[in-house]
C-alpha atoms as a PDB file:
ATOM      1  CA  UNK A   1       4.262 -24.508   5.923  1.00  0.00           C
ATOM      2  CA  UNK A   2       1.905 -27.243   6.606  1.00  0.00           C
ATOM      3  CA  UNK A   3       0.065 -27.755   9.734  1.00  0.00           C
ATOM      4  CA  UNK A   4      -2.613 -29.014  11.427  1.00  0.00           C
ATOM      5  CA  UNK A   5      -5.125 -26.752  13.082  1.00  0.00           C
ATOM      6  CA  UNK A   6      -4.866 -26.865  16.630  1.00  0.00           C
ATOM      7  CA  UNK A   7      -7.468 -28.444  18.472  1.00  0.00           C
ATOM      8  CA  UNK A   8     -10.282 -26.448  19.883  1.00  0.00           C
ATOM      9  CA  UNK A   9      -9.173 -24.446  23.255  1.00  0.00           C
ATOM     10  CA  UNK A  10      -5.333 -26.053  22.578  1.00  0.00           C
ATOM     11  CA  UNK A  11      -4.252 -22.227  20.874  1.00  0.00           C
ATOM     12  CA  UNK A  12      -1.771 -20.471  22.868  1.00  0.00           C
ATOM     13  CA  UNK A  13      -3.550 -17.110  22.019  1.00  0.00           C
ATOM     14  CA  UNK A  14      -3.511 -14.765  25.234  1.00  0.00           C
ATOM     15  CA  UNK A  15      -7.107 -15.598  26.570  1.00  0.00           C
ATOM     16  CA  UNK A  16      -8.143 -11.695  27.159  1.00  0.00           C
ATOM     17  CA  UNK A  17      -7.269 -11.521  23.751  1.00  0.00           C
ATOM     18  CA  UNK A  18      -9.108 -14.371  22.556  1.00  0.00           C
ATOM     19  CA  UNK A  19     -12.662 -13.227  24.718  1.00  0.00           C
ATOM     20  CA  UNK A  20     -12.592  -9.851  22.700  1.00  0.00           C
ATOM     21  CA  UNK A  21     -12.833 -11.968  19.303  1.00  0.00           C
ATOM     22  CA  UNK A  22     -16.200 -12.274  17.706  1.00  0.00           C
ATOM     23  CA  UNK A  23     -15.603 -15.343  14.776  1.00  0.00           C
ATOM     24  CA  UNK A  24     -17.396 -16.509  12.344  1.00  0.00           C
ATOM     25  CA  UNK A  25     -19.625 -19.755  12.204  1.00  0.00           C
ATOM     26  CA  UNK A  26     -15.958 -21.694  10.937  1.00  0.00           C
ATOM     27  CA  UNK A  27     -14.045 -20.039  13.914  1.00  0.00           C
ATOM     28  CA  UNK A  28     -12.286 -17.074  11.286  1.00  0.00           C
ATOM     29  CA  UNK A  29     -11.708 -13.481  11.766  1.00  0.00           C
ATOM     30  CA  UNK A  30     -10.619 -11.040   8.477  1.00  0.00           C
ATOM     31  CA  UNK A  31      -7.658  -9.466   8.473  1.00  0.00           C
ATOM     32  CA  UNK A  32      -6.919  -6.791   6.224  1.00  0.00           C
ATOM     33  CA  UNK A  33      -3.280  -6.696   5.681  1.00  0.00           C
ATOM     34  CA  UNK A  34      -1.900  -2.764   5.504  1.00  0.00           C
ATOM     35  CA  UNK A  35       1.280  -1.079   4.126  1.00  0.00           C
ATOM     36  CA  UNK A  36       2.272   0.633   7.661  1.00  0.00           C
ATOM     37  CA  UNK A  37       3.781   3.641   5.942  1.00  0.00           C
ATOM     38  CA  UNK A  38       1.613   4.181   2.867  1.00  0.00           C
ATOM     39  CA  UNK A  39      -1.862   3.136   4.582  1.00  0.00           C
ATOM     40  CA  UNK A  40      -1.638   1.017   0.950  1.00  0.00           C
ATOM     41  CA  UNK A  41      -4.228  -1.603   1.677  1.00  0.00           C
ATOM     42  CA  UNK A  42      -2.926  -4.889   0.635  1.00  0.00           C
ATOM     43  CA  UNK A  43      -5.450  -7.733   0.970  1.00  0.00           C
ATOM     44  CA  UNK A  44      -7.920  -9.667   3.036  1.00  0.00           C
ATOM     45  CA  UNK A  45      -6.642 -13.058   5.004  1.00  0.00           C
ATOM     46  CA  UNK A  46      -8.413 -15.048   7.829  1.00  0.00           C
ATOM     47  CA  UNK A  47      -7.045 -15.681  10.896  1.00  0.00           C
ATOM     48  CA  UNK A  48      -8.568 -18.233  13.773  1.00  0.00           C
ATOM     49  CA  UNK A  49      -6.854 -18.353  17.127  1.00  0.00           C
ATOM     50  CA  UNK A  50      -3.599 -19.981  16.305  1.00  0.00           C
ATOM     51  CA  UNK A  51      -3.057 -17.890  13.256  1.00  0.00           C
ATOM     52  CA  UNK A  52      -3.420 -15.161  15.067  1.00  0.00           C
ATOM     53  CA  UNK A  53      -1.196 -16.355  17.931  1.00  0.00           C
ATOM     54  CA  UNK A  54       1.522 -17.148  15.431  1.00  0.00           C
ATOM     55  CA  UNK A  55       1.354 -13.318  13.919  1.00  0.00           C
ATOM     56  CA  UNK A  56       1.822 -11.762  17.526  1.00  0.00           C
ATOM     57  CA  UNK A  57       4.570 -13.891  17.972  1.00  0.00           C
ATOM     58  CA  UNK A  58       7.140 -14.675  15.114  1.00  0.00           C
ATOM     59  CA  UNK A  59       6.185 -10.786  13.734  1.00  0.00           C
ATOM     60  CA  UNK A  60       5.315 -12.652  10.264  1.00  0.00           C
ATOM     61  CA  UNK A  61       1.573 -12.984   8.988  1.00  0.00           C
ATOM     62  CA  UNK A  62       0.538 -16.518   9.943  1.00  0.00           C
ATOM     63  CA  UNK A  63      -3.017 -17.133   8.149  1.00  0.00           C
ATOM     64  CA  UNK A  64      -5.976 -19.437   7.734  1.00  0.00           C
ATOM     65  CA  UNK A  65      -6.489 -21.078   4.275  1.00  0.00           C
ATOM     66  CA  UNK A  66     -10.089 -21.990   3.844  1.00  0.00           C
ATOM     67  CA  UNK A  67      -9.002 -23.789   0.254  1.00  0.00           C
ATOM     68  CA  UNK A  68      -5.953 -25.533   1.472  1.00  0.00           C
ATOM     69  CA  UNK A  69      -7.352 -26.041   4.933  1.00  0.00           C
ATOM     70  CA  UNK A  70      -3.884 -25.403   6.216  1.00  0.00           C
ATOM     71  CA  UNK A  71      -1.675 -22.812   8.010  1.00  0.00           C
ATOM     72  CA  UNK A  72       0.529 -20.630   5.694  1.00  0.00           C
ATOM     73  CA  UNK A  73       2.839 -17.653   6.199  1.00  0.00           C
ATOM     74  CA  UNK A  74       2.844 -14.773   3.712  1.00  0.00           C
ATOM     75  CA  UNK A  75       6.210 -15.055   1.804  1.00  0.00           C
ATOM     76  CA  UNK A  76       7.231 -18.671   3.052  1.00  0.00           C
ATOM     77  CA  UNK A  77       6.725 -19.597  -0.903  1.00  0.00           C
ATOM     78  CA  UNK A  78       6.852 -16.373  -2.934  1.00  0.00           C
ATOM     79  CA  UNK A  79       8.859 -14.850  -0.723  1.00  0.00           C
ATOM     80  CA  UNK A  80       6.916 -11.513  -0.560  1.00  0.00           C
ATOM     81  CA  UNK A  81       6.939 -11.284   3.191  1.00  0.00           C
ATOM     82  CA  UNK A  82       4.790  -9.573   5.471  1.00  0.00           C
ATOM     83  CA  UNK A  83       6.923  -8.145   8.625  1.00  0.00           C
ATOM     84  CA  UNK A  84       4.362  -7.441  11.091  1.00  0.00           C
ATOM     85  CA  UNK A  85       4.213  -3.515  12.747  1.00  0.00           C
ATOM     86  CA  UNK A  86       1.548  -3.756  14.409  1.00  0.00           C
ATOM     87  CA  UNK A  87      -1.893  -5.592  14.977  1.00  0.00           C
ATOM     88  CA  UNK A  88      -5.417  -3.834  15.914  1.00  0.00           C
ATOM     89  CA  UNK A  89      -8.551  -5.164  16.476  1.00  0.00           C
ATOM     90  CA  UNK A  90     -11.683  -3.252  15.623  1.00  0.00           C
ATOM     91  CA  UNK A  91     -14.403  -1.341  17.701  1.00  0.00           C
ATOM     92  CA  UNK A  92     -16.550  -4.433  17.147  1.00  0.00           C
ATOM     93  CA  UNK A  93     -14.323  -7.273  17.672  1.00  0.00           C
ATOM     94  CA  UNK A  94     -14.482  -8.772  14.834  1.00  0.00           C
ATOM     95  CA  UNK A  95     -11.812  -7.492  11.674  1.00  0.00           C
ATOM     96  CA  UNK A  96      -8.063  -7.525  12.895  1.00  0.00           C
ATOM     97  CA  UNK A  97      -5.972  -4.817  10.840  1.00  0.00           C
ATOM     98  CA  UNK A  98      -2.569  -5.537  10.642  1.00  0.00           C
ATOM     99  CA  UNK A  99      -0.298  -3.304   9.389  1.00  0.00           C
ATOM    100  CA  UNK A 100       3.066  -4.377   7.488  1.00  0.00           C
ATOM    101  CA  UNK A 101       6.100  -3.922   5.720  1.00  0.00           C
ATOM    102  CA  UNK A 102       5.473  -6.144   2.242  1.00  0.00           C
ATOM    103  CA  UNK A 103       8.263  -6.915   0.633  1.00  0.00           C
ATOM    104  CA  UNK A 104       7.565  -7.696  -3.641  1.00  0.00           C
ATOM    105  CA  UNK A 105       3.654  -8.133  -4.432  1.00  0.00           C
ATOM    106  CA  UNK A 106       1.029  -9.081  -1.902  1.00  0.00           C
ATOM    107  CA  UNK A 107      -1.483 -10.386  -4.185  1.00  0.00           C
ATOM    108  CA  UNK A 108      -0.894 -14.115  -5.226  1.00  0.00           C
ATOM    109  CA  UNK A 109      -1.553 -12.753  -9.002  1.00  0.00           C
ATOM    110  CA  UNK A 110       1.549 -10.825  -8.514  1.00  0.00           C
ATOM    111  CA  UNK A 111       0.015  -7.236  -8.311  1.00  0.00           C
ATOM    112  CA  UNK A 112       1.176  -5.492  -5.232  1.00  0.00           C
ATOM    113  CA  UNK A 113      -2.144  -5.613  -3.835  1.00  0.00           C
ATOM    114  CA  UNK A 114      -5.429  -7.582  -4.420  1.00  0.00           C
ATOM    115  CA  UNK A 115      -7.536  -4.604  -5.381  1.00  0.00           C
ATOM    116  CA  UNK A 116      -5.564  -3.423  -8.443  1.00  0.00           C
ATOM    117  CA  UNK A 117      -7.153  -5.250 -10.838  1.00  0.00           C
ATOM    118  CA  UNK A 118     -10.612  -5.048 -10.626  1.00  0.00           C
ATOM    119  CA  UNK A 119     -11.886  -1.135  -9.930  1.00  0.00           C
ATOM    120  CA  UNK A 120     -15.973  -1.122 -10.212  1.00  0.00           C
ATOM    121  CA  UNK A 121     -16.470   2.040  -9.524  1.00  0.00           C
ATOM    122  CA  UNK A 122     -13.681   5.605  -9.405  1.00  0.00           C
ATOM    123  CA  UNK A 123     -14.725   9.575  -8.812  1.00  0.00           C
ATOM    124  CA  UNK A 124     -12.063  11.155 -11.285  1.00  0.00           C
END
């Protein structure tokens, strides 16, 4: 999926829900992605307004590529689809957890999630 960002105050996000956000400089909130059953954590996406809007919405991850400056829904390619359960926004505004039902690997390596590969530090 391709798309334009929308322009600035054009997103359709609810605007109570859009006052509680606190952004970064770029306009970008983290979202840590969750197994809702396993409390398996998945992998970090951004979301701005719209992407965020979209999520709520269709019930399918909708995120912010900063590479690709471009919209993209999880498992519109790979088909490893993120079916939304629900969507919480921190104490401080500013991380969205959303928890999900991933279908196949979340990680674009193909590991189920983006922290399998790289431990730095384990207490055995």
């Amino acid at each position: 999926m391709s798309t334009t960002p929308a322009a600035p105050g054009t997103t359709s996000l609810d605007p109570a829900i859009a006052a509680r956000l606190k952004r970064t400089e770029d306009g970008l909130v983290p979202a840590v992605a969750q197994q809702y059953d396993t409390g398996e954590v998945l992998m970090l996406g951004w979301m701005d307004d719209e992407a965020l809007h979209r999520t709520l919405t269709t019930g399918r991850c909708t995120y912010w590529s900063r590479s690709r400056n471009e919209y993209w829904v999880k498992g519109d390619t790979s088909g490893h689809v993120q079916a939304v359960k629900s969507v919480a926004l921190d104490c401080d505004g500013d991380t969205l957890l959303v928890k999900v039902d991933q279908s196949g690997a979340a990680c674009h390596t193909g590991d189920r999630t983006c922290f399998d590969a790289d431990v730095l530090f384990q207490i055995s």
